[in-house]
PDB file of N, CA and C in Angstrom:
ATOM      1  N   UNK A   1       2.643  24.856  10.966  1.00  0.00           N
ATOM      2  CA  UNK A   1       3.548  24.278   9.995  1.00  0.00           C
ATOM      3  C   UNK A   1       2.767  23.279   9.141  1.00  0.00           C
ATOM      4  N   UNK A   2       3.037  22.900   8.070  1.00  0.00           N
ATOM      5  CA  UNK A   2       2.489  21.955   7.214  1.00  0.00           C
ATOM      6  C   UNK A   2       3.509  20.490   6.708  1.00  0.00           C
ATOM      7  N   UNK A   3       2.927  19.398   6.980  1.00  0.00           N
ATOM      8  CA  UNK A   3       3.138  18.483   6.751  1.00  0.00           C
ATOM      9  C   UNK A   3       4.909  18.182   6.108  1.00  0.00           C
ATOM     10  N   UNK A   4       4.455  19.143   4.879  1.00  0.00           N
ATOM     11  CA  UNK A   4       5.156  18.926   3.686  1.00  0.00           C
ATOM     12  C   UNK A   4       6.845  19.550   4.023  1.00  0.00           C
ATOM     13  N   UNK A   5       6.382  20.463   4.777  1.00  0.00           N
ATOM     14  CA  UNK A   5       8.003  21.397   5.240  1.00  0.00           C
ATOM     15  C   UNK A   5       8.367  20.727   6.436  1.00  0.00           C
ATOM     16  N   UNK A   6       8.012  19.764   7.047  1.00  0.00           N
ATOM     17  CA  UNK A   6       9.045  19.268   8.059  1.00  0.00           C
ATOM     18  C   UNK A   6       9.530  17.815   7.351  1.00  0.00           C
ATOM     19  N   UNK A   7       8.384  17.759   6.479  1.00  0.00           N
ATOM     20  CA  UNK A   7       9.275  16.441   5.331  1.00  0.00           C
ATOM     21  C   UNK A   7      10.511  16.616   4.761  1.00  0.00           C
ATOM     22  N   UNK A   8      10.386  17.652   3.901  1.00  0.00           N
ATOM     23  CA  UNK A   8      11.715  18.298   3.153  1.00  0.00           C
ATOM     24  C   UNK A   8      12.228  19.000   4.827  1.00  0.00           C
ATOM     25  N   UNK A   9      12.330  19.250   5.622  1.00  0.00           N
ATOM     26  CA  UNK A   9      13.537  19.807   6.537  1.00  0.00           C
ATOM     27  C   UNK A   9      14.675  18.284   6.695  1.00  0.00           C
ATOM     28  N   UNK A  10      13.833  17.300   7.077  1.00  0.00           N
ATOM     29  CA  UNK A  10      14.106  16.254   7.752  1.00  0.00           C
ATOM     30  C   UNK A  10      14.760  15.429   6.417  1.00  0.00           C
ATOM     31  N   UNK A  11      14.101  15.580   5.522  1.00  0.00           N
ATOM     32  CA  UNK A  11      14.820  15.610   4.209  1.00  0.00           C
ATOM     33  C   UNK A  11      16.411  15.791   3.757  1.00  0.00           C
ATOM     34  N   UNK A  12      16.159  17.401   3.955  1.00  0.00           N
ATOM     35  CA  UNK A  12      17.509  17.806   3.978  1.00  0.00           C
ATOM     36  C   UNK A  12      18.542  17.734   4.883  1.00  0.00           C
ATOM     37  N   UNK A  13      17.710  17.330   6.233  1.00  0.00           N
ATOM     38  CA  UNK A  13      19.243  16.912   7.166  1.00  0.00           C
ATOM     39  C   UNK A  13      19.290  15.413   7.045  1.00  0.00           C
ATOM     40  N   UNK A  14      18.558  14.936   6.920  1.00  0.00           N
ATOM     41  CA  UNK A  14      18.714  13.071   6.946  1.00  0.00           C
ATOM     42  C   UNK A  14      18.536  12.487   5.411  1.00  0.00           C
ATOM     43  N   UNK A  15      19.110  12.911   4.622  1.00  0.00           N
ATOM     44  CA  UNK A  15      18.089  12.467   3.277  1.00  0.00           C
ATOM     45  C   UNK A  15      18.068  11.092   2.809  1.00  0.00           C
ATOM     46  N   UNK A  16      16.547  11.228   2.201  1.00  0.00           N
ATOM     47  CA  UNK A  16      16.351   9.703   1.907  1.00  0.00           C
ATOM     48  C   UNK A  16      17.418   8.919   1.182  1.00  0.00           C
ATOM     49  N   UNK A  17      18.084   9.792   0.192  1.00  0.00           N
ATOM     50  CA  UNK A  17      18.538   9.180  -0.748  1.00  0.00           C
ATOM     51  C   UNK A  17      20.173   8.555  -0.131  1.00  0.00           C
ATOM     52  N   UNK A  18      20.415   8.169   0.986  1.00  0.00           N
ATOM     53  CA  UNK A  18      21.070   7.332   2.153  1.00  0.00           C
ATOM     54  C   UNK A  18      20.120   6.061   2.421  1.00  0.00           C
ATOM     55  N   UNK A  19      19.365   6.241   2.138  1.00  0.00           N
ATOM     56  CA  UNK A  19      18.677   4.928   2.768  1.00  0.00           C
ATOM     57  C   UNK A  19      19.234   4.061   2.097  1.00  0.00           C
ATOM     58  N   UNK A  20      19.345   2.702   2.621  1.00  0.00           N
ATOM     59  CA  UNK A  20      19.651   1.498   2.261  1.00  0.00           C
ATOM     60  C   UNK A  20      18.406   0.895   1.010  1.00  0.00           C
ATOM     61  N   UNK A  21      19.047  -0.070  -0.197  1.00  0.00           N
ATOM     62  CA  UNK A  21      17.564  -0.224  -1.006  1.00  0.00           C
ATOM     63  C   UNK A  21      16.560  -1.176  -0.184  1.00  0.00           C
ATOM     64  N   UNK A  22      16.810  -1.873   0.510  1.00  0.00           N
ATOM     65  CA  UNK A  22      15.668  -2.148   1.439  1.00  0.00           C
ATOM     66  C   UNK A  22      14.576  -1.924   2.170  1.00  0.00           C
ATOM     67  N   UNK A  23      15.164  -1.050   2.420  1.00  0.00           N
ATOM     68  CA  UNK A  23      14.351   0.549   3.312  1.00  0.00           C
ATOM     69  C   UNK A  23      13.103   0.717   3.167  1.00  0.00           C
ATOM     70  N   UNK A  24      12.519   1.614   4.072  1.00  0.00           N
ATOM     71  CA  UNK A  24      11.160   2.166   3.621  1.00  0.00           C
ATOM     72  C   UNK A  24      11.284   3.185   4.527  1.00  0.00           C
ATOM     73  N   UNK A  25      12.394   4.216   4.363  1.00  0.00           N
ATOM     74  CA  UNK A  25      12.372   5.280   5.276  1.00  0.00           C
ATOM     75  C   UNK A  25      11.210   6.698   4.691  1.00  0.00           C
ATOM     76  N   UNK A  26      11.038   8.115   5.187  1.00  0.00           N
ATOM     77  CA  UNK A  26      10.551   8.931   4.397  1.00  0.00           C
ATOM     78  C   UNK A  26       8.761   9.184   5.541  1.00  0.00           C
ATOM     79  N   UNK A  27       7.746   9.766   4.621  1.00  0.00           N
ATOM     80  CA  UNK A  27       6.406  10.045   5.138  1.00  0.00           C
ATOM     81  C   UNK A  27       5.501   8.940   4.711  1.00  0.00           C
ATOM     82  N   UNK A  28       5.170   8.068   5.595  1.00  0.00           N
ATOM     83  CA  UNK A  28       4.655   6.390   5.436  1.00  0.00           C
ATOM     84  C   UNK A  28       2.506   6.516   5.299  1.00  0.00           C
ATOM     85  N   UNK A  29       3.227   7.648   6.210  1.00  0.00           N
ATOM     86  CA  UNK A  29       1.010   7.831   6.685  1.00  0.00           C
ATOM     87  C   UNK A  29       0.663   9.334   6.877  1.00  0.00           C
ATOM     88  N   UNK A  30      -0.122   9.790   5.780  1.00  0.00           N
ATOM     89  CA  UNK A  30      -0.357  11.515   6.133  1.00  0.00           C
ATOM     90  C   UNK A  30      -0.179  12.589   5.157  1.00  0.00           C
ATOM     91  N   UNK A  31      -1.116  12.805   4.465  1.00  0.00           N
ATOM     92  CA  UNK A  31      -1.509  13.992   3.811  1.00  0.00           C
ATOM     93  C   UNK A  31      -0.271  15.346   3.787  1.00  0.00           C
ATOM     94  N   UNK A  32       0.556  15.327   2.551  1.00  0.00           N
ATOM     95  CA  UNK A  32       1.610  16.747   2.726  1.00  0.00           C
ATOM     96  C   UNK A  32       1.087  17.973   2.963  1.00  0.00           C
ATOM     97  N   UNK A  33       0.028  18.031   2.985  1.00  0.00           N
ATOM     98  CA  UNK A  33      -0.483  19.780   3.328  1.00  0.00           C
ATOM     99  C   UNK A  33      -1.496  19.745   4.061  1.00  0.00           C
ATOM    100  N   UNK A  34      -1.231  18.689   4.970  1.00  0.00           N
ATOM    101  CA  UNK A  34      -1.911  18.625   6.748  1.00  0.00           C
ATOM    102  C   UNK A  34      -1.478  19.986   7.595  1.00  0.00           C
ATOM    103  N   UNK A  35      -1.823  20.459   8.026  1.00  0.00           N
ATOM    104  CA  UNK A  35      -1.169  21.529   9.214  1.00  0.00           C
ATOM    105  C   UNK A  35      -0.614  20.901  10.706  1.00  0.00           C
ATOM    106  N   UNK A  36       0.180  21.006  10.860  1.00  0.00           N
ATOM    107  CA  UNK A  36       0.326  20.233  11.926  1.00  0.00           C
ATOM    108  C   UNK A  36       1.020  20.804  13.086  1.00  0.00           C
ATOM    109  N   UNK A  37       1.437  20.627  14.435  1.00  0.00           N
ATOM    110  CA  UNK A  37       1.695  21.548  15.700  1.00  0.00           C
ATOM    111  C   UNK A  37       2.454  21.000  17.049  1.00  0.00           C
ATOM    112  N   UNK A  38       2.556  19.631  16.494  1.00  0.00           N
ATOM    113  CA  UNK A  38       3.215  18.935  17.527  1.00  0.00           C
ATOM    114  C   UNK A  38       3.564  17.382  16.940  1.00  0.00           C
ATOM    115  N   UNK A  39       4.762  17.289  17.999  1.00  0.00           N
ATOM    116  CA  UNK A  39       4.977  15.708  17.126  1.00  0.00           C
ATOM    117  C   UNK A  39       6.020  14.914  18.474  1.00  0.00           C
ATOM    118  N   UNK A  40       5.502  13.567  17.896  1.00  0.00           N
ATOM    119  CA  UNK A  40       6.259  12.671  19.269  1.00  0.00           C
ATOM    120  C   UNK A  40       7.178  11.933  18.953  1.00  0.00           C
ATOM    121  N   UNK A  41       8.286  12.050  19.078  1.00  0.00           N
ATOM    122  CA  UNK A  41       9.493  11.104  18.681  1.00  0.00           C
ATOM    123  C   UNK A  41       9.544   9.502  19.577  1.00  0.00           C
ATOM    124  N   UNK A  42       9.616   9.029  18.419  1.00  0.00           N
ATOM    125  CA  UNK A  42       9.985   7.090  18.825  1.00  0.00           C
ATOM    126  C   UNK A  42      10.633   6.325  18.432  1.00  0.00           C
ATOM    127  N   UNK A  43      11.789   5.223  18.771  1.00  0.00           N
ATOM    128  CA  UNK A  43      12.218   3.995  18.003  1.00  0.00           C
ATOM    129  C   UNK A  43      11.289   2.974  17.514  1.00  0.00           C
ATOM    130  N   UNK A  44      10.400   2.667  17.843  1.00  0.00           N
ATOM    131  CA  UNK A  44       9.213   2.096  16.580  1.00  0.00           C
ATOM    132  C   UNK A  44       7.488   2.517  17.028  1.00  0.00           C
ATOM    133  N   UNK A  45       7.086   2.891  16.107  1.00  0.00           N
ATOM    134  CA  UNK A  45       5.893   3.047  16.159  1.00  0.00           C
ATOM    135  C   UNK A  45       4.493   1.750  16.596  1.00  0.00           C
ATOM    136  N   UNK A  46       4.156   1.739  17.855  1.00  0.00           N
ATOM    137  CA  UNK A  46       3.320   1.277  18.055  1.00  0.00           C
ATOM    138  C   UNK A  46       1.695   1.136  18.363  1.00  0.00           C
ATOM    139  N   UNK A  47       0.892   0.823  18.618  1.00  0.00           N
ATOM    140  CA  UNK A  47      -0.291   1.155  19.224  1.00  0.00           C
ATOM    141  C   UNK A  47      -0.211   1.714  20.285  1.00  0.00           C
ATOM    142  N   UNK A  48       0.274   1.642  21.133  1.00  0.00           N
ATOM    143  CA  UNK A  48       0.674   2.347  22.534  1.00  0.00           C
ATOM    144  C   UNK A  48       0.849   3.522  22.177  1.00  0.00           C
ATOM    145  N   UNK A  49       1.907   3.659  21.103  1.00  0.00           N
ATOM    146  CA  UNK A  49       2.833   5.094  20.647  1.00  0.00           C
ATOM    147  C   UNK A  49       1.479   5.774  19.791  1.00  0.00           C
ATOM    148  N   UNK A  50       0.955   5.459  19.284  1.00  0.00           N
ATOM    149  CA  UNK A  50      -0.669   5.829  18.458  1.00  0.00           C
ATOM    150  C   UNK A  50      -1.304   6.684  19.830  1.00  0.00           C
ATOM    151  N   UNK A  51      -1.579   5.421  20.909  1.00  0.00           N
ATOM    152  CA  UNK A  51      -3.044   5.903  21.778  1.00  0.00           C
ATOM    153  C   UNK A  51      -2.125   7.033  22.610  1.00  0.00           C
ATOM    154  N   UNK A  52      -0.862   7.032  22.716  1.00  0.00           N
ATOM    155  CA  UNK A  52      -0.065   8.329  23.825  1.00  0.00           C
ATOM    156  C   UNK A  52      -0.198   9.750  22.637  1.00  0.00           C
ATOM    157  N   UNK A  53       0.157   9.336  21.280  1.00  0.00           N
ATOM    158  CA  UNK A  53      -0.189  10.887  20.423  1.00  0.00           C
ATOM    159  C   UNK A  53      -1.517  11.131  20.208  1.00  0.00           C
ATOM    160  N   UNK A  54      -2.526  10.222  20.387  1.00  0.00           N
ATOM    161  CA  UNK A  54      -4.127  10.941  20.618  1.00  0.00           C
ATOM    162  C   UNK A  54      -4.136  11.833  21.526  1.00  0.00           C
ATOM    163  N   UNK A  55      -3.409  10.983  22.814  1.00  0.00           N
ATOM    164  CA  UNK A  55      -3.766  11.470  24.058  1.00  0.00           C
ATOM    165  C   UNK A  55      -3.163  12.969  24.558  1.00  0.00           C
ATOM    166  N   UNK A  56      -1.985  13.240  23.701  1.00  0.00           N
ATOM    167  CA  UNK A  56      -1.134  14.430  23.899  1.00  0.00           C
ATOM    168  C   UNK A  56      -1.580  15.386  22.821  1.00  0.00           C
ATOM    169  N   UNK A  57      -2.797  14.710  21.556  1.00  0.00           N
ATOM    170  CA  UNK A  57      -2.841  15.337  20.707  1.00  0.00           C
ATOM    171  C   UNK A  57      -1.415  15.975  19.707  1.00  0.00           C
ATOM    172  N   UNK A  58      -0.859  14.921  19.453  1.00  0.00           N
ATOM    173  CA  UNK A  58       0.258  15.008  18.510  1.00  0.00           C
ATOM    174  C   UNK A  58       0.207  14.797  17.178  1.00  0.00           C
ATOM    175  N   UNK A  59       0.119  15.719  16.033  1.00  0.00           N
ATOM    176  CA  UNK A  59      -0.629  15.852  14.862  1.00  0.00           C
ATOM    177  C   UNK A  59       0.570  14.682  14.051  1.00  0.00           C
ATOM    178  N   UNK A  60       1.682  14.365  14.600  1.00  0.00           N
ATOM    179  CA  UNK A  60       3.188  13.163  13.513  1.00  0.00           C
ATOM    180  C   UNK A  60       3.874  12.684  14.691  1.00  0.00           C
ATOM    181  N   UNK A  61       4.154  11.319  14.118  1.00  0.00           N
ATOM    182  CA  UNK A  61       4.652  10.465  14.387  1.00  0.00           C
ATOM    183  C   UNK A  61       6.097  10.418  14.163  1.00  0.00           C
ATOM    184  N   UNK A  62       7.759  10.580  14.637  1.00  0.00           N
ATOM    185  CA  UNK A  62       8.295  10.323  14.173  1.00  0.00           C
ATOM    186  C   UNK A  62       9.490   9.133  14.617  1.00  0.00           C
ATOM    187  N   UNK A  63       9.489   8.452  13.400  1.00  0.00           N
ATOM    188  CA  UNK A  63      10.140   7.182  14.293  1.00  0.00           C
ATOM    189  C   UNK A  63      11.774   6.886  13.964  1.00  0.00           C
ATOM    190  N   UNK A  64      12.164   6.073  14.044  1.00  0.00           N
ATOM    191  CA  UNK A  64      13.439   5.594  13.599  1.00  0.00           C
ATOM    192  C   UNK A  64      12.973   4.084  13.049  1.00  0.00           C
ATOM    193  N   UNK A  65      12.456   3.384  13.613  1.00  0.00           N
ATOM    194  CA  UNK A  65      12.083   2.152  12.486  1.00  0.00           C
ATOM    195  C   UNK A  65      10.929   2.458  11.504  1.00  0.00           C
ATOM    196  N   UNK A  66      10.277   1.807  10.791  1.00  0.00           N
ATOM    197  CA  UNK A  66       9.741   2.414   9.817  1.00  0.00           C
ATOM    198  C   UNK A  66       8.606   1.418  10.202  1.00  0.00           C
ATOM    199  N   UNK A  67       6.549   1.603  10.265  1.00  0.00           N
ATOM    200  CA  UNK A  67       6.321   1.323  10.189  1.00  0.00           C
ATOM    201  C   UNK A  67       5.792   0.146   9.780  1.00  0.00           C
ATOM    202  N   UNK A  68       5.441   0.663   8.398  1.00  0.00           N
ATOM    203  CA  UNK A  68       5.208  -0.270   7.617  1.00  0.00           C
ATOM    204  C   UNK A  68       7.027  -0.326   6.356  1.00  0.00           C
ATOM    205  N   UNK A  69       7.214  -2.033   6.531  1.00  0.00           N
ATOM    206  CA  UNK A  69       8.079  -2.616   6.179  1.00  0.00           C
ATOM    207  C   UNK A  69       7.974  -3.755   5.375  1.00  0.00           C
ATOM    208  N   UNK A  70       8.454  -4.060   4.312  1.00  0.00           N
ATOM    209  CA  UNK A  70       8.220  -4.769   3.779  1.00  0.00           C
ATOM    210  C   UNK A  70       6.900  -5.264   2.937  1.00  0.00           C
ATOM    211  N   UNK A  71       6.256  -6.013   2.247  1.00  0.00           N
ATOM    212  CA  UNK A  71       4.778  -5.967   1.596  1.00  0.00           C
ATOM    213  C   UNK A  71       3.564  -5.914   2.671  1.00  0.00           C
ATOM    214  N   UNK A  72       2.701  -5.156   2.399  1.00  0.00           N
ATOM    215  CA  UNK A  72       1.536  -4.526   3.482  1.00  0.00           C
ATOM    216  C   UNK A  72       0.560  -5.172   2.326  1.00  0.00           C
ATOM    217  N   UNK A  73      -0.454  -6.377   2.311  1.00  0.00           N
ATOM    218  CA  UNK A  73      -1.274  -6.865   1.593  1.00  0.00           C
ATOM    219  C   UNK A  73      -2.778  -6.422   1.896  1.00  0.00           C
ATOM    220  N   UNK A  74      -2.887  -5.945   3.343  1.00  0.00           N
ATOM    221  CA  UNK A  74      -4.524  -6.213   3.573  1.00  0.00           C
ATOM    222  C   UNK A  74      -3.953  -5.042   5.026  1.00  0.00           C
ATOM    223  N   UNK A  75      -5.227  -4.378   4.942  1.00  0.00           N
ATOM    224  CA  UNK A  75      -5.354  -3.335   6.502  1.00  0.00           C
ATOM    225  C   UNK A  75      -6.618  -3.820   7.340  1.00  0.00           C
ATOM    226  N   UNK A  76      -6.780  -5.101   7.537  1.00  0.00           N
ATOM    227  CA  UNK A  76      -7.835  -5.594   8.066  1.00  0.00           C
ATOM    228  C   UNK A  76      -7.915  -5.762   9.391  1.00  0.00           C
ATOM    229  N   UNK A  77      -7.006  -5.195  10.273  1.00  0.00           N
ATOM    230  CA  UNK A  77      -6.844  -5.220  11.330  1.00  0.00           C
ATOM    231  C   UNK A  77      -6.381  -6.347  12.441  1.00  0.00           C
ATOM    232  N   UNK A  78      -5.883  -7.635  11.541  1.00  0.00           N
ATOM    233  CA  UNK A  78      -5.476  -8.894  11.983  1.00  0.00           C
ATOM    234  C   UNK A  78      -3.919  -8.960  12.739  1.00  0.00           C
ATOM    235  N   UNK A  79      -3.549  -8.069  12.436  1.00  0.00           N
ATOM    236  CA  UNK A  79      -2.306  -7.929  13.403  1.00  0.00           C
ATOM    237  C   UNK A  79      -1.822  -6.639  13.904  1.00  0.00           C
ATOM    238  N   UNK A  80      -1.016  -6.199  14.774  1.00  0.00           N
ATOM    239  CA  UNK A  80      -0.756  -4.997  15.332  1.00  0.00           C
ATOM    240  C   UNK A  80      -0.222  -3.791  14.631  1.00  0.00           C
ATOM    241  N   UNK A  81       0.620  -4.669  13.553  1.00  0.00           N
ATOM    242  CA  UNK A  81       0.713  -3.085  12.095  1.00  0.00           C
ATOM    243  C   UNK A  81      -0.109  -2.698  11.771  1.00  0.00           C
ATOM    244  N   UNK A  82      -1.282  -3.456  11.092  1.00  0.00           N
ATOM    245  CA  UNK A  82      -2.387  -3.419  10.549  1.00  0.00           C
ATOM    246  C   UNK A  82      -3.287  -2.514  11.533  1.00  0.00           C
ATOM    247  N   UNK A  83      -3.685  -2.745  12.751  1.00  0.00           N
ATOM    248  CA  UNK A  83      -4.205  -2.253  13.551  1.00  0.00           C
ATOM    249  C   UNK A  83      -3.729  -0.781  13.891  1.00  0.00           C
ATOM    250  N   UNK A  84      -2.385  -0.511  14.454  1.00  0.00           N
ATOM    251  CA  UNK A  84      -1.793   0.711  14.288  1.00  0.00           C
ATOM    252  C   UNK A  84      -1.741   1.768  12.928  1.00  0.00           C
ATOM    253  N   UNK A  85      -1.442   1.408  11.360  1.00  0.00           N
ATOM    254  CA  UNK A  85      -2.066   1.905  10.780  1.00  0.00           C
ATOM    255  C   UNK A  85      -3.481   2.634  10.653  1.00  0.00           C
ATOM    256  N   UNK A  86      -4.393   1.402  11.162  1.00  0.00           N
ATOM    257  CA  UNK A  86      -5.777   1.964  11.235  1.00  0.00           C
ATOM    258  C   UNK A  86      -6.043   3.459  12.394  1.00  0.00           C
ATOM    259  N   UNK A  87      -5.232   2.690  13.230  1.00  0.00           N
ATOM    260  CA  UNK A  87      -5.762   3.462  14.217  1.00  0.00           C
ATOM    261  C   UNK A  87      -5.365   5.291  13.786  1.00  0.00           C
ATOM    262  N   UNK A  88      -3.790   5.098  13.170  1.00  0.00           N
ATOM    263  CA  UNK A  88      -3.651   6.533  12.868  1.00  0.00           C
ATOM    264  C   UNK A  88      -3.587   7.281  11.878  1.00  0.00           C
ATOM    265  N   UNK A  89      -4.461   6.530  10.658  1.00  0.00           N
ATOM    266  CA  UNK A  89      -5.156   7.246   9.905  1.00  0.00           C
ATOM    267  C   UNK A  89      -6.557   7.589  10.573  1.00  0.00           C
ATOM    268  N   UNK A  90      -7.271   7.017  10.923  1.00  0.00           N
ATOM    269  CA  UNK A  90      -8.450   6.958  11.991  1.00  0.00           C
ATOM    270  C   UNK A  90      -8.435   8.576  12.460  1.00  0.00           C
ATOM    271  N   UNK A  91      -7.229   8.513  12.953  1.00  0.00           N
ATOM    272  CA  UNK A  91      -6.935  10.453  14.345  1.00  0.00           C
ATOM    273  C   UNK A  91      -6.375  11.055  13.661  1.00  0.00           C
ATOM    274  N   UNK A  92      -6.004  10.803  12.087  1.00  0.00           N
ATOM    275  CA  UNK A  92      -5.418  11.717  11.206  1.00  0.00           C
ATOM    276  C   UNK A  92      -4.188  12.073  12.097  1.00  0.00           C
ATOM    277  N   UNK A  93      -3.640  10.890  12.140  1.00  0.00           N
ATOM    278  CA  UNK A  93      -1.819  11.099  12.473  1.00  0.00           C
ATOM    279  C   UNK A  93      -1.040  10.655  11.495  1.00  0.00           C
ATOM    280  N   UNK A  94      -0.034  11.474  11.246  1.00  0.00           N
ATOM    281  CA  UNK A  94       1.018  11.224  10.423  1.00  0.00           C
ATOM    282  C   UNK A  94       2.052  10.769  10.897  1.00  0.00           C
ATOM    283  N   UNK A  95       2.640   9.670  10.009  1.00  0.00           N
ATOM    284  CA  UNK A  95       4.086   8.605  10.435  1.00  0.00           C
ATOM    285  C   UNK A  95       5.261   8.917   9.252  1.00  0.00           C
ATOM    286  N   UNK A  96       6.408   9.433  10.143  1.00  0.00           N
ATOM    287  CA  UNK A  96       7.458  10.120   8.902  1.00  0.00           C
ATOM    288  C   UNK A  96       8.686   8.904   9.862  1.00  0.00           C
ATOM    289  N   UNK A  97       9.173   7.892   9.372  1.00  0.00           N
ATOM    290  CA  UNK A  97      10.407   6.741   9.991  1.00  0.00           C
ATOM    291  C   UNK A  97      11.996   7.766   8.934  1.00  0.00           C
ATOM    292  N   UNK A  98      12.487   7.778   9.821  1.00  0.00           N
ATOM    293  CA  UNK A  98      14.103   7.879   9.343  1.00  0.00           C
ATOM    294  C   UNK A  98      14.920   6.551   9.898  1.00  0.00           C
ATOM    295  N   UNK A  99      15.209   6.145   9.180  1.00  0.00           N
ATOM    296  CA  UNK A  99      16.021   4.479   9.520  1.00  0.00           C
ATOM    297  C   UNK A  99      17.351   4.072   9.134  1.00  0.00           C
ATOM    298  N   UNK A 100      17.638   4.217   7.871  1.00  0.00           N
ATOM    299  CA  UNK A 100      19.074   3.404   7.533  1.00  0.00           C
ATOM    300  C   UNK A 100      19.792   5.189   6.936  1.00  0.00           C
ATOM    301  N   UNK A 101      18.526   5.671   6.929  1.00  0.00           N
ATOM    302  CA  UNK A 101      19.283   7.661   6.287  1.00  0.00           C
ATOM    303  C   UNK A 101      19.812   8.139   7.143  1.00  0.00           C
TER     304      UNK A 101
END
């Protein structure tokens, strides 16, 4: 499967355009025409939740809170978003949050 068609599935059953304007629901981290083969469902995405989809080899992330929230200034690795980002662009994992949709 590719990236892009479980976006638009998830799309069409949850759609963004429900989200609250606050929001940052949708595909946060990850290339639309990735191929991808497995995926791990979570209520927020963490480093933990990162090092368990290396470990299971899980090509997406999918969460219910949304990663990254609110202004993201610097990926320097100074705090645990920052760090989790890194880490799963790093293993070429993709993060798709459905939240207020």
């Amino acid at each position: 499967m590719i990236l892009k068609d479980l976006c638009s599935y998830l799309d069409s059953a949850i759609p963004l355009s429900f989200q609250e304007g606050y929001d940052n629901s949708g595909l946060q981290i990850g290339l639309p025409e990735k191929k991808i083969s497995s995926a791990i469902i979570t209520v927020d995405v963490t480093e933990q939740v990162v090092e368990e989809a290396i470990t299971k080899k899980c090509d997406v992330i999918i969460s219910h809170h949304p990663l990254i929230f609110g202004s993201l200034k610097r990926l320097g690795g100074s705090d645990s978003t920052q760090r989790t980002i890194v880490k799963a662009i790093k293993n070429d994992i993709a993060i798709y949050s459905a939240h207020t949709n």
